[in-house]
N, C-alpha and C. Protein backbone atom coordinates (compact mmCIF):
# COMPACT_ATOMS: atom_id res chain seq x y z
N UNK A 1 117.66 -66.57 -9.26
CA UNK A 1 117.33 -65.21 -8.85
C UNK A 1 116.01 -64.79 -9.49
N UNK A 2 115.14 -64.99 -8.73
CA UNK A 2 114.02 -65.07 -9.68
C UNK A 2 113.19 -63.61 -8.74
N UNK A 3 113.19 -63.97 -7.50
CA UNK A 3 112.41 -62.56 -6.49
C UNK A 3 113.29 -61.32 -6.43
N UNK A 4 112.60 -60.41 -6.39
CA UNK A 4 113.43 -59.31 -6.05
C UNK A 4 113.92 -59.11 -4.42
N UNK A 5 114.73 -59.12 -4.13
CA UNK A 5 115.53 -59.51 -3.03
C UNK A 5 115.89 -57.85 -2.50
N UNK A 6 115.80 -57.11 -3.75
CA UNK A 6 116.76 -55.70 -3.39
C UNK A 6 115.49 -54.82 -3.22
N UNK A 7 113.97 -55.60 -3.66
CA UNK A 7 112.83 -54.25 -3.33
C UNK A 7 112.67 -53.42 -2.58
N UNK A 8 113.39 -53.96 -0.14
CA UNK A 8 113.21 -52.90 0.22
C UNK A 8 114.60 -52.25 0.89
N UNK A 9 115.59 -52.35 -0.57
CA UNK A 9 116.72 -51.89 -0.35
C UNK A 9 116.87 -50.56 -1.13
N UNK A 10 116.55 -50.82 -2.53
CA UNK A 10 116.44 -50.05 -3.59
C UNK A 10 117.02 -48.32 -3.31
N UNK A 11 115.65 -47.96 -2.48
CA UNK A 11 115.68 -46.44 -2.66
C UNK A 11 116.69 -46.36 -1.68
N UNK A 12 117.03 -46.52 -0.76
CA UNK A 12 118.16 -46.60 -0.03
C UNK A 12 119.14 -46.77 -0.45
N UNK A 13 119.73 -47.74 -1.36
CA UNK A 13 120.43 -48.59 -1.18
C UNK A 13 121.94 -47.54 -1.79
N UNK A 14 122.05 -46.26 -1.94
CA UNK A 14 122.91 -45.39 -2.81
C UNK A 14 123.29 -44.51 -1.47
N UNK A 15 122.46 -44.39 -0.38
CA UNK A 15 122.64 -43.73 1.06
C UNK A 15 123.62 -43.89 1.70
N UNK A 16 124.05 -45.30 1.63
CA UNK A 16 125.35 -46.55 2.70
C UNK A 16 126.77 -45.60 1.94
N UNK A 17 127.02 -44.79 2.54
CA UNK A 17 128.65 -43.87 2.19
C UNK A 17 129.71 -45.19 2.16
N UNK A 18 129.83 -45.88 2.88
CA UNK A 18 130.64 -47.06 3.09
C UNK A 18 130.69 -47.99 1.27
N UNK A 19 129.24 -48.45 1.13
CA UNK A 19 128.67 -49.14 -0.08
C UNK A 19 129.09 -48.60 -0.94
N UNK A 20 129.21 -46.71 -1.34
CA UNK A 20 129.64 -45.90 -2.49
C UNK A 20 130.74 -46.34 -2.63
N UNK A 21 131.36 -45.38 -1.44
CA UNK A 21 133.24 -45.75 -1.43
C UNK A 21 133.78 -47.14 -1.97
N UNK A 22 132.77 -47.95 -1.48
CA UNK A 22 133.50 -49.10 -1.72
C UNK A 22 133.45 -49.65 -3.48
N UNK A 23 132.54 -49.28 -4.21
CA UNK A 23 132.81 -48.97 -5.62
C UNK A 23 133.42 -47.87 -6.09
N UNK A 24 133.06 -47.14 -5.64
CA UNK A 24 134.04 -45.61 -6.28
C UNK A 24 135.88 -46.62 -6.51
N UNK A 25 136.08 -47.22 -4.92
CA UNK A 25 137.42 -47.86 -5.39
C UNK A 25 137.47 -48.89 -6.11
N UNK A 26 135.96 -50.28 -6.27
CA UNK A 26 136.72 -50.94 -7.75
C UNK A 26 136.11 -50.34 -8.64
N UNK A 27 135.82 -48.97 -8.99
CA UNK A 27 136.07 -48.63 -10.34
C UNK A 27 137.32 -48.17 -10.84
N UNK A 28 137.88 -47.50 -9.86
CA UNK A 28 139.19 -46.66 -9.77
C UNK A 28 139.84 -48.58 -9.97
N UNK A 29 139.93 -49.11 -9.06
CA UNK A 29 140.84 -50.46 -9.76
C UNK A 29 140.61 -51.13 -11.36
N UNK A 30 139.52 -51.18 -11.58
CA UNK A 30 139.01 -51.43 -12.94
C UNK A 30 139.85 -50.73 -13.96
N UNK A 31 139.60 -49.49 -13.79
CA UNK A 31 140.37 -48.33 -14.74
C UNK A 31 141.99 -48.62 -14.49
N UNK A 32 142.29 -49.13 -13.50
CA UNK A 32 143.91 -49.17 -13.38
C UNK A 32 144.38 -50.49 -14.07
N UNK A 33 143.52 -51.28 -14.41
CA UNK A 33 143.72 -52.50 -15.04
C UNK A 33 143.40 -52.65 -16.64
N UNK A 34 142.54 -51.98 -16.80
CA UNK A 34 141.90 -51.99 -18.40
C UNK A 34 141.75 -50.53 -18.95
N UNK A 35 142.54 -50.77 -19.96
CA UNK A 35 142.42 -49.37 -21.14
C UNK A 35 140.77 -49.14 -21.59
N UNK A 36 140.36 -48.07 -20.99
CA UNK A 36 139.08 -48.08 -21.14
C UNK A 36 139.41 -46.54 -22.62
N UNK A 37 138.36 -46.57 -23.61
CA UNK A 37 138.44 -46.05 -25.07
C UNK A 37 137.25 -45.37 -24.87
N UNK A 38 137.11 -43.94 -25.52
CA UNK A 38 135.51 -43.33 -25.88
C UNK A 38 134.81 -43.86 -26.77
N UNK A 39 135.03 -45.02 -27.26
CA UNK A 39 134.26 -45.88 -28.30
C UNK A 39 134.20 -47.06 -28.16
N UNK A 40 134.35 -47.37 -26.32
CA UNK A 40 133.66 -48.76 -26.05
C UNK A 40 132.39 -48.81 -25.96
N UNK A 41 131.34 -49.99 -26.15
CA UNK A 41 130.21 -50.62 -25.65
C UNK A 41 130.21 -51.46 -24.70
N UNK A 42 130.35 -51.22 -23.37
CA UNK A 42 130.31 -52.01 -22.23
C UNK A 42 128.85 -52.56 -21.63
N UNK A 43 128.97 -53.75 -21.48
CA UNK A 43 127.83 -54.25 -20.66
C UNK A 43 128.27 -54.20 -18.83
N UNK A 44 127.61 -53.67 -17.93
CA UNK A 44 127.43 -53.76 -16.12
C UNK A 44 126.32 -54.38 -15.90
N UNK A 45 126.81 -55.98 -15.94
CA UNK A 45 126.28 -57.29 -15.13
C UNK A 45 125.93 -56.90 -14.01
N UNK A 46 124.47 -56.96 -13.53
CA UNK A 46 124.38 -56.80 -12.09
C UNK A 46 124.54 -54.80 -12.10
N UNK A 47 124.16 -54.52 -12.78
CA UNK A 47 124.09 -52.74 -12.47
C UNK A 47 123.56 -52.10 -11.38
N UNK A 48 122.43 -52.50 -10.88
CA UNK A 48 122.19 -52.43 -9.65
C UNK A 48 121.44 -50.82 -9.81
N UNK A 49 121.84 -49.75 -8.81
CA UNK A 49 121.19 -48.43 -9.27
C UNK A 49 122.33 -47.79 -10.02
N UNK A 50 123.66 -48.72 -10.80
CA UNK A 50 124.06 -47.39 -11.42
C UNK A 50 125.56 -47.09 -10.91
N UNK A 51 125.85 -47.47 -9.49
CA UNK A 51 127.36 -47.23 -8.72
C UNK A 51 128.24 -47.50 -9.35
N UNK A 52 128.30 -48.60 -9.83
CA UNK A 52 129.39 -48.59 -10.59
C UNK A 52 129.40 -48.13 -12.78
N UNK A 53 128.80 -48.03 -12.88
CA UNK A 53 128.70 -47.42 -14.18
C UNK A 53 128.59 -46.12 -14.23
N UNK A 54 128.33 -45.29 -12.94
CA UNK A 54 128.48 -44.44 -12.92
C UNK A 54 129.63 -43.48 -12.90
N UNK A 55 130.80 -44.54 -12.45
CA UNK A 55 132.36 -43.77 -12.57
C UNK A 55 132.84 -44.22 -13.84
N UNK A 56 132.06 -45.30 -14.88
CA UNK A 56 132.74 -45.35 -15.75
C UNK A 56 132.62 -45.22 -17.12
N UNK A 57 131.21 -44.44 -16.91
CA UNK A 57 130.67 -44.21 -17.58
C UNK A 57 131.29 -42.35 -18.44
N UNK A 58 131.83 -41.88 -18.32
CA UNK A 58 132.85 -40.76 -18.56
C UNK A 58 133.93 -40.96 -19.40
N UNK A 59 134.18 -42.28 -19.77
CA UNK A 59 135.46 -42.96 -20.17
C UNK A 59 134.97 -44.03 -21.03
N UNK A 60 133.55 -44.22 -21.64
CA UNK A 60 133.31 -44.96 -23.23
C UNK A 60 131.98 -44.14 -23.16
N UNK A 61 131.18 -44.83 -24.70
CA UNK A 61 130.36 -44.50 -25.57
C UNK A 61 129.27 -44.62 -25.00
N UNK A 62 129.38 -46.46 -24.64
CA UNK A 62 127.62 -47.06 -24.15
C UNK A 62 127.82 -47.68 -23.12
N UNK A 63 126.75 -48.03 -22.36
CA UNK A 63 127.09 -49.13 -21.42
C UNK A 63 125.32 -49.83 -21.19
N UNK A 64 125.79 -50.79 -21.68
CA UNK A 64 124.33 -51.48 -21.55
C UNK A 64 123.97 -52.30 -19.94
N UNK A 65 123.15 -51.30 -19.13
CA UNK A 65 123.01 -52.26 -17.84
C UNK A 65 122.14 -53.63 -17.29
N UNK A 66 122.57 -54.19 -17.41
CA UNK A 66 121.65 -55.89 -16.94
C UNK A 66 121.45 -55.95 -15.49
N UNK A 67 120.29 -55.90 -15.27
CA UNK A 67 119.89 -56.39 -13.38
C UNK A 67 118.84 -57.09 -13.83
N UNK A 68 118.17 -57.54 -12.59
CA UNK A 68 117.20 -58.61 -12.65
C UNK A 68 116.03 -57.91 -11.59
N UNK A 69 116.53 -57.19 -10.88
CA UNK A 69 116.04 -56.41 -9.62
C UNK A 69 115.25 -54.99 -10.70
N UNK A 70 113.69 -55.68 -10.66
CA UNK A 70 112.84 -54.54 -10.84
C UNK A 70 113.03 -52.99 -10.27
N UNK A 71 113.46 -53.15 -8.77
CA UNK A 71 113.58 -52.11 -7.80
C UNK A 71 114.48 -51.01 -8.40
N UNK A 72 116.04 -52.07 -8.57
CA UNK A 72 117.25 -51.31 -8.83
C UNK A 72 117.38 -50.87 -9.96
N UNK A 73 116.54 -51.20 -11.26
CA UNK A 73 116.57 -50.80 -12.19
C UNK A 73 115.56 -49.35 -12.45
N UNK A 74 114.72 -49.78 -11.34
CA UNK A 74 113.63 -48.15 -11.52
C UNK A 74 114.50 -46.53 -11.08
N UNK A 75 115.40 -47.35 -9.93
CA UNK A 75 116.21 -46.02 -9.60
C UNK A 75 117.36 -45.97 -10.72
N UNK A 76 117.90 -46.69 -11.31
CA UNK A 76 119.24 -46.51 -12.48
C UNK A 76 118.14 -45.57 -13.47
N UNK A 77 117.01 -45.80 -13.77
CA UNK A 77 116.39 -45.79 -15.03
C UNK A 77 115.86 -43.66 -14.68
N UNK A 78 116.28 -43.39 -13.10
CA UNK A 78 115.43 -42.28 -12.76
C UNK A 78 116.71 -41.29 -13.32
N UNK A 79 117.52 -41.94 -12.97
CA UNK A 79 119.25 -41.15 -13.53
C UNK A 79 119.88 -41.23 -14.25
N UNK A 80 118.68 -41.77 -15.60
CA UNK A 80 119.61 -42.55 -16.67
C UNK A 80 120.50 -41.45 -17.79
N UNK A 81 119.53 -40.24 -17.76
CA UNK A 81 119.52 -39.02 -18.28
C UNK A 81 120.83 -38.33 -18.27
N UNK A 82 121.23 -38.95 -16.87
CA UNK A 82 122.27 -37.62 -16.03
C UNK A 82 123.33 -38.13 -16.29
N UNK A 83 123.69 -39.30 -16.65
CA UNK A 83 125.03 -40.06 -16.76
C UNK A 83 125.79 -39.55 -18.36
N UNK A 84 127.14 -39.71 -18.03
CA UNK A 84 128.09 -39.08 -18.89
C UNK A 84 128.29 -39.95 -20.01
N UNK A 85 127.46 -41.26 -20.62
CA UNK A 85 127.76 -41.62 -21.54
C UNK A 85 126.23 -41.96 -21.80
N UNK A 86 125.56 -42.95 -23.08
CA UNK A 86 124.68 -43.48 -23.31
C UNK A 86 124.11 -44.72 -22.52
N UNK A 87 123.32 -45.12 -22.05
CA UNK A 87 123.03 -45.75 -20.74
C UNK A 87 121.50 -46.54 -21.61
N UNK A 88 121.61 -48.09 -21.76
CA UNK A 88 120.78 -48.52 -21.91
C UNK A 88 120.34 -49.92 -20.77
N UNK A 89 118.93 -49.71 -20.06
CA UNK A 89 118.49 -50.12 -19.07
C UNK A 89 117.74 -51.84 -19.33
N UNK A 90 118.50 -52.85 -19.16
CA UNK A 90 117.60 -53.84 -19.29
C UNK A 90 117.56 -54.62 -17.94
N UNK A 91 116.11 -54.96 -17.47
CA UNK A 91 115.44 -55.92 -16.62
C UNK A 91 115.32 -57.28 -17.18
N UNK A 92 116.49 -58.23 -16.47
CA UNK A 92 116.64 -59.27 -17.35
C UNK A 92 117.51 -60.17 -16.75
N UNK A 93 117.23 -61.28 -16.34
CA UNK A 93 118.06 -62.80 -16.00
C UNK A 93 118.90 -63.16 -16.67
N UNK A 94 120.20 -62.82 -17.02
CA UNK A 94 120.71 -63.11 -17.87
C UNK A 94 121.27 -64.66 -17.44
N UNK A 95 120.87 -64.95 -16.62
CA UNK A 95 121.98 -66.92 -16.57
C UNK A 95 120.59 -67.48 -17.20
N UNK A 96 119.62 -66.63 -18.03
CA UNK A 96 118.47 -67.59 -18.70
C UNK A 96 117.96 -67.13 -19.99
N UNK A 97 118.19 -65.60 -19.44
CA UNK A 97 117.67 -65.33 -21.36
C UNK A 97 118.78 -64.66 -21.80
N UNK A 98 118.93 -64.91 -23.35
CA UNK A 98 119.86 -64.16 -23.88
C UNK A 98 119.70 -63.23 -24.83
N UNK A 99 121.50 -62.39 -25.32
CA UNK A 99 121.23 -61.40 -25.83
C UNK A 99 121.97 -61.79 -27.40
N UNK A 100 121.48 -60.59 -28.19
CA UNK A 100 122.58 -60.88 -29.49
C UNK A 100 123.27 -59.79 -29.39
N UNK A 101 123.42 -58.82 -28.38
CA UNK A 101 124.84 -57.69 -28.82
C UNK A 101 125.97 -58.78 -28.63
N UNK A 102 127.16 -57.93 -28.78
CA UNK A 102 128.33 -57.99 -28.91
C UNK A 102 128.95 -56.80 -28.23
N UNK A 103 129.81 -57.23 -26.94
CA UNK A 103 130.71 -56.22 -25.57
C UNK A 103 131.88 -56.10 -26.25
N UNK A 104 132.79 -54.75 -25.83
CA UNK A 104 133.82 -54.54 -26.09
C UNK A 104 133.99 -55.25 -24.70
N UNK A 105 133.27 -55.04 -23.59
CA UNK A 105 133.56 -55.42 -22.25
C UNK A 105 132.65 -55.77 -21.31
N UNK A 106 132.60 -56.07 -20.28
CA UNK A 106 131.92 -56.50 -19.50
C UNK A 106 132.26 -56.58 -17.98
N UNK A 107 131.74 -55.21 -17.30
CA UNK A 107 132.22 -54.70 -16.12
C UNK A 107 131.71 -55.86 -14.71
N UNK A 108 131.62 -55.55 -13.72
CA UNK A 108 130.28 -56.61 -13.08
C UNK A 108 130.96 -55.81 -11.23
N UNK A 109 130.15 -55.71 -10.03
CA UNK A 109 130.54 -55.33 -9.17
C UNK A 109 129.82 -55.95 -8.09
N UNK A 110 130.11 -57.19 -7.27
CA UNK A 110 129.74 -57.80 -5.95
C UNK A 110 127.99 -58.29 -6.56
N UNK A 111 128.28 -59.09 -7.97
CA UNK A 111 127.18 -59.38 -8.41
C UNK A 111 127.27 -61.52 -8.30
N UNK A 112 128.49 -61.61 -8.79
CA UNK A 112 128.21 -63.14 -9.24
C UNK A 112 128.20 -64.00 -8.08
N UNK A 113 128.74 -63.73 -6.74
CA UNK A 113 127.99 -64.33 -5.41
C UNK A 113 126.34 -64.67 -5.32
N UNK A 114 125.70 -63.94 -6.46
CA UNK A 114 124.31 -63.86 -6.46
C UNK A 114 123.96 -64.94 -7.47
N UNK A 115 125.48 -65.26 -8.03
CA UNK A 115 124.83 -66.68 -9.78
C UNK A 115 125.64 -68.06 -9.33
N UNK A 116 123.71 -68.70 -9.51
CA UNK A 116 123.91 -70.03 -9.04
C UNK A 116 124.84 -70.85 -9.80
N UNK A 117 124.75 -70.83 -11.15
CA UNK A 117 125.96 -71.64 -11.91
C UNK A 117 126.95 -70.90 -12.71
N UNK A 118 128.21 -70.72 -11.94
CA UNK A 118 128.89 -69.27 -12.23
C UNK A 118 129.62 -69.83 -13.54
N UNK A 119 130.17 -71.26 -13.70
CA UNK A 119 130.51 -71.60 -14.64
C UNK A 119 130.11 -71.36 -16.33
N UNK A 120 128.74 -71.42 -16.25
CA UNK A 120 127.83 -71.60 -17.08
C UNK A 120 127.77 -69.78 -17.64
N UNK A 121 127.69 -68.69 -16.36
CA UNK A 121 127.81 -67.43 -16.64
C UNK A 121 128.94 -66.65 -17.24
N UNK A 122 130.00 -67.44 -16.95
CA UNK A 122 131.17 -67.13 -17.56
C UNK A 122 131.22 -67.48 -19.13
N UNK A 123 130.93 -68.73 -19.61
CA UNK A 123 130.62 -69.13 -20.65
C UNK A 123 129.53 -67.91 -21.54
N UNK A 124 128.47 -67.74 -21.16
CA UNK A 124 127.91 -66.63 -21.79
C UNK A 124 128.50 -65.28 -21.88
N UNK A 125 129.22 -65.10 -20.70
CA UNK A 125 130.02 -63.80 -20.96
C UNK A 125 130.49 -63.89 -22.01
N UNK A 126 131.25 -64.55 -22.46
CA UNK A 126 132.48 -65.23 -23.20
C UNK A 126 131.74 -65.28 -24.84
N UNK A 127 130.58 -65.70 -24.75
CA UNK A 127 129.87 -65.56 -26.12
C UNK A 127 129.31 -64.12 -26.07
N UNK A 128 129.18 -63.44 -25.41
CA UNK A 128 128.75 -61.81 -25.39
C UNK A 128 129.88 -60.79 -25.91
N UNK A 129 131.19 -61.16 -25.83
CA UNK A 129 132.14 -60.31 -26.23
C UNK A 129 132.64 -60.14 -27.45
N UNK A 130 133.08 -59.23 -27.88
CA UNK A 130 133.60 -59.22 -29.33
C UNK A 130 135.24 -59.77 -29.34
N UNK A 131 135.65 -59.94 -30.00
CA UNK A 131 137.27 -60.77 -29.74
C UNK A 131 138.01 -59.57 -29.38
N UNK A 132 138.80 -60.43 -28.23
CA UNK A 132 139.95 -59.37 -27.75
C UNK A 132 138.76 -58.49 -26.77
N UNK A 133 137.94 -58.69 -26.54
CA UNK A 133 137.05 -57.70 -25.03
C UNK A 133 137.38 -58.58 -24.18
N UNK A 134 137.11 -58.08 -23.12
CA UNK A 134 137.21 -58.09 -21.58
C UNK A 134 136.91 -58.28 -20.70
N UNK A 135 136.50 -58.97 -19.90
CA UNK A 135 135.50 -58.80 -18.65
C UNK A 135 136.66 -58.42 -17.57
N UNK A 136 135.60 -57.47 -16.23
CA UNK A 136 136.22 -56.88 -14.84
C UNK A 136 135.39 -57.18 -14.15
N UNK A 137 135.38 -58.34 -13.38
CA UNK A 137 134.91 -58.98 -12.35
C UNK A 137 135.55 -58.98 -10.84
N UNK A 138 134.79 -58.02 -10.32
CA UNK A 138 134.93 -57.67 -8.65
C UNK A 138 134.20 -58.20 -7.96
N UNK A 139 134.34 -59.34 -7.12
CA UNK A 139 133.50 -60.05 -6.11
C UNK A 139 134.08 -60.49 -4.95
N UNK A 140 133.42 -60.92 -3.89
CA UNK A 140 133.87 -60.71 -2.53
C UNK A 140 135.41 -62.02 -2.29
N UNK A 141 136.35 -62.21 -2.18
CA UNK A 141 136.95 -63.37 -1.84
C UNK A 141 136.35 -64.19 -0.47
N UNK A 142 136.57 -65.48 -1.09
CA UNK A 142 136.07 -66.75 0.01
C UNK A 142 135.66 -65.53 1.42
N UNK A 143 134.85 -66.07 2.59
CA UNK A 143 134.55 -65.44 3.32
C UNK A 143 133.71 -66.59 3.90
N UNK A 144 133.40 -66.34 5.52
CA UNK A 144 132.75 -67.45 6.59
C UNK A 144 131.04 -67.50 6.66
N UNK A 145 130.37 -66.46 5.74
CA UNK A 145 128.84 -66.46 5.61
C UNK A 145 128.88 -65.01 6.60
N UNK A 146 129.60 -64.86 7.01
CA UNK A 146 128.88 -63.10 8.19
C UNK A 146 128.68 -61.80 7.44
N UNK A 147 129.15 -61.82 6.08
CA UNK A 147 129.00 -60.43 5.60
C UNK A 147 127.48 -60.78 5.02
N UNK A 148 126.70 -61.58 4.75
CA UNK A 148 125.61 -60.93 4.42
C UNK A 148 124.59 -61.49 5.57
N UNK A 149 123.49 -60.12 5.96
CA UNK A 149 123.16 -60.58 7.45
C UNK A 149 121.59 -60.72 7.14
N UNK A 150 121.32 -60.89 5.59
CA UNK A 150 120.07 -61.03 5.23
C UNK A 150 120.10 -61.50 4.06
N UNK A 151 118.52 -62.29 3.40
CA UNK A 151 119.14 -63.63 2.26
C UNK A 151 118.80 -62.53 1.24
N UNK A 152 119.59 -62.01 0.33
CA UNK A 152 119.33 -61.33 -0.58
C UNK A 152 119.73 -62.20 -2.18
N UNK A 153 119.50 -63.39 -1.88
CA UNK A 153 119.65 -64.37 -2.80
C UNK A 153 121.11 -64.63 -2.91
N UNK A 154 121.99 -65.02 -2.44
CA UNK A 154 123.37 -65.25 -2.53
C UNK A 154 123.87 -66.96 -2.07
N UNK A 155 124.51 -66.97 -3.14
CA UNK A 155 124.68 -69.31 -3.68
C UNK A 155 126.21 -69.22 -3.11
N UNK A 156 126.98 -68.17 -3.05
CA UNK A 156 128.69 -68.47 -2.36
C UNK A 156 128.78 -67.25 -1.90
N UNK A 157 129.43 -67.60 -1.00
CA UNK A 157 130.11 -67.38 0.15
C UNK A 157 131.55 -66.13 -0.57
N UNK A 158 131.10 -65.97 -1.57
CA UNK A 158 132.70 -65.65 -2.24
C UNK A 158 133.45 -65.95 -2.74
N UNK A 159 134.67 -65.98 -3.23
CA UNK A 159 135.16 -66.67 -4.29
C UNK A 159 136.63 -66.74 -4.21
N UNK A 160 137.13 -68.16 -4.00
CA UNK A 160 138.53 -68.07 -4.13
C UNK A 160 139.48 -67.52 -5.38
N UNK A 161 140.12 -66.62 -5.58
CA UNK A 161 140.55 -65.79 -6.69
C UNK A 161 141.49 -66.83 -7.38
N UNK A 162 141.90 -67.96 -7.10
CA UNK A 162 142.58 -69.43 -8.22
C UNK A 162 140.81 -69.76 -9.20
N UNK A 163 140.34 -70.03 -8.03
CA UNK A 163 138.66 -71.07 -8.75
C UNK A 163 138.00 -69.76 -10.04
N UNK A 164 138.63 -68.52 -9.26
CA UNK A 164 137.59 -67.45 -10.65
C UNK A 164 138.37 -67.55 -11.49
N UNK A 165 139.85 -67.76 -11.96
CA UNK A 165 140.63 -67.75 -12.77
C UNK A 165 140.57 -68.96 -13.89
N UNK A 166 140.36 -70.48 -12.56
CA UNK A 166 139.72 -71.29 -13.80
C UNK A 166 138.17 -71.54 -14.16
N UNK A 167 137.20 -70.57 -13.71
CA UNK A 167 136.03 -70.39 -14.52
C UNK A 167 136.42 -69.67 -15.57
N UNK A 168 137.56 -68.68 -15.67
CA UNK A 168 137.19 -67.88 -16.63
C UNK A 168 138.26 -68.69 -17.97
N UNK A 169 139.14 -69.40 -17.55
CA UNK A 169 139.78 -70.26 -18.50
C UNK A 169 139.49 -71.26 -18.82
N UNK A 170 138.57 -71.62 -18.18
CA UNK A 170 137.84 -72.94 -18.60
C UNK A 170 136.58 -72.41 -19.71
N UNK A 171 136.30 -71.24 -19.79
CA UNK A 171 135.12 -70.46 -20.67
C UNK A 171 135.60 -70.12 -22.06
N UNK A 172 137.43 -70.06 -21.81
CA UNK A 172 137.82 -69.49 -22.84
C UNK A 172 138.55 -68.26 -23.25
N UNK A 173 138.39 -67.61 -21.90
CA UNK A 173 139.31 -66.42 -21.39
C UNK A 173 141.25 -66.48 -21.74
N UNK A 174 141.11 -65.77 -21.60
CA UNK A 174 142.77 -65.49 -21.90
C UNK A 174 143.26 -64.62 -20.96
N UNK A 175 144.42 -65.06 -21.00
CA UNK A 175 145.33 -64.04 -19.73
C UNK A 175 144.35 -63.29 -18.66
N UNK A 176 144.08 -64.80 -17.95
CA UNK A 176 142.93 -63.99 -16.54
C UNK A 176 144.00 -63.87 -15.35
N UNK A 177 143.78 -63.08 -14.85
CA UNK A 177 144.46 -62.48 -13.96
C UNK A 177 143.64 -61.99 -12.44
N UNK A 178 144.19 -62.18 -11.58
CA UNK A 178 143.57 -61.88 -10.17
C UNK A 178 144.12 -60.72 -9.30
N UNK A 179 143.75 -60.04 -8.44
CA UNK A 179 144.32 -58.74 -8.41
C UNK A 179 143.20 -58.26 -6.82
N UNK A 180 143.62 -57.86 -5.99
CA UNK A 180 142.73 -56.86 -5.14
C UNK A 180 142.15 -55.80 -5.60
N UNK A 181 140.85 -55.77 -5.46
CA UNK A 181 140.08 -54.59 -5.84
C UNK A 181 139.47 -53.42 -5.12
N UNK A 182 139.47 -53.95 -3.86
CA UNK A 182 138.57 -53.59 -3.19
C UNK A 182 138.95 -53.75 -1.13
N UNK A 183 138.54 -53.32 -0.09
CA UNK A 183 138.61 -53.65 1.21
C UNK A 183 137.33 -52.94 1.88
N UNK A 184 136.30 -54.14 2.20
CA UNK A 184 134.90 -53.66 3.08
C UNK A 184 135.34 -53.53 4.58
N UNK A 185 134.79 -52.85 5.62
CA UNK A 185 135.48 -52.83 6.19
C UNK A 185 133.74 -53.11 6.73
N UNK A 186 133.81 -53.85 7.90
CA UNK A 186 132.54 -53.81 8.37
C UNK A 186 131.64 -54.45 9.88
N UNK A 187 131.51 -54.17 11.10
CA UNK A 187 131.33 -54.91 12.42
C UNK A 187 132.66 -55.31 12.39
N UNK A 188 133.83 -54.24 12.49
CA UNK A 188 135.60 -54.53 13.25
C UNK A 188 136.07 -55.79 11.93
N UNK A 189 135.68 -56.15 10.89
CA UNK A 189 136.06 -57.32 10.10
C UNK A 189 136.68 -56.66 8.76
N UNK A 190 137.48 -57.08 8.10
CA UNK A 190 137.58 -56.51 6.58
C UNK A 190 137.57 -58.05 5.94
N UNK A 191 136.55 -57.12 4.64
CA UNK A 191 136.31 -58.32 3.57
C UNK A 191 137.01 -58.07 2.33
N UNK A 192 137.74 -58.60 2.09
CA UNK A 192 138.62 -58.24 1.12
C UNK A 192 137.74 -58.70 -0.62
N UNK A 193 137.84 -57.62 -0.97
CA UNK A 193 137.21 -57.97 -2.41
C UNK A 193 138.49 -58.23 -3.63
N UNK A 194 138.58 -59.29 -4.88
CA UNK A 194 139.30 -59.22 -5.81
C UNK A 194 138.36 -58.80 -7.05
N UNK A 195 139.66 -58.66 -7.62
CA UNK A 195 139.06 -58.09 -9.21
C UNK A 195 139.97 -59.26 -10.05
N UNK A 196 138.40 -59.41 -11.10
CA UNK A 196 139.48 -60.40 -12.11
C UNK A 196 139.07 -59.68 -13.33
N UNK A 197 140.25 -59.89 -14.13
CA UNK A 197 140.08 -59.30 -15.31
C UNK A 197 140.72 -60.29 -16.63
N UNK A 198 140.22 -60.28 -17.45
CA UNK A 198 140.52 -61.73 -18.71
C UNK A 198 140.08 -60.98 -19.69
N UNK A 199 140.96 -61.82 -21.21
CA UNK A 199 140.36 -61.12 -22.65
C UNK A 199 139.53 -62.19 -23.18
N UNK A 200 138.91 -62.20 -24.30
CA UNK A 200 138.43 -63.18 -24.97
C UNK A 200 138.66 -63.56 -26.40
């Protein structure tokens, strides 16, 4: 993921009522799965402009956002002010450079379809967390290539919710679990999204 793929999506890209809704509900699933505390430090993999940190951000301390997308980070960074918790903005590849915090958690929303070696990303998650944190991973299940109708850099197709369970136990995860998160509804088709959630 090296181009910005989302440049002439960006300012738009918060407009699509469909796109909101459809995080507004895996945050609402997120929260139904994980005890979220006013004294977490959460990292949102893939933050994008903000959609999803934005519902969950009301319910901990910090949330440190990671995108790679120059674009999406200029609009998170225009609203960073307005959000209900502390909001720190980084432009940054994370399947290449790394960090030294330490996550209570680690949110992520219709991002890792976009990471070429998901194995390898899980593994860093996994060194990013503090013991006993969390990751909430919402991404599209397996699917035939029609939901995306333009290359916005995307390596799968989606993800069979067994194969995310053993990335995340093969990383080191504990009690990963698979769960529906989500339903796109889109050209008469529904794409069913899961949520995985694991400790470390």
């Amino acid at each position: 993921m090296t181009n910005d793929f989302f440049k002439n999506k960006a300012e738009s890209y918060e407009k699509d009522s469909n796109r909101v809704a459809n995080v507004h509900t895996i945050a609402g699933s997120i929260m139904e799965r994980i005890n979220l505390t006013p004294d977490m430090h959460l990292m949102d993999f893939g933050a994008g402009t903000g959609l999803l940190l934005g519902q969950i951000a009301p319910h901990v301390a910090k949330i440190t956002a990671v995108d790679i997308s120059p674009s999406m980070t200029e609009q998170l960074r225009k609203k960073q002010g307005a959000l209900e918790c502390e909001i720190e903005v980084l432009e940054m590849d994370l399947s290449v450079e790394t960090m030294d915090a330490k996550f209570d958690g680690i949110i992520s929303s219709m991002t890792m379809h976009h990471i070429e070696d998901v194995e390898a990303m899980f593994a860093k998650m996994h060194s990013l967390l503090k013991q006993g944190g969390f990751i909430a991973i919402a991404d599209l299940e397996t699917e035939d290539g029609s939901f995306h109708t333009e290359d916005t850099g995307v390596f799968h197709l989606g993800f069979d919710g067994d194969a995310l369970v053993q990335f995340a136990t093969a990383a080191g995860f504990q009690h990963a679990e698979i769960g529906p998160a989500s339903n796109i509804s889109r050209s008469a088709r529904d794409y069913p999204v899961l949520l995985l959630t694991a400790t470390a």
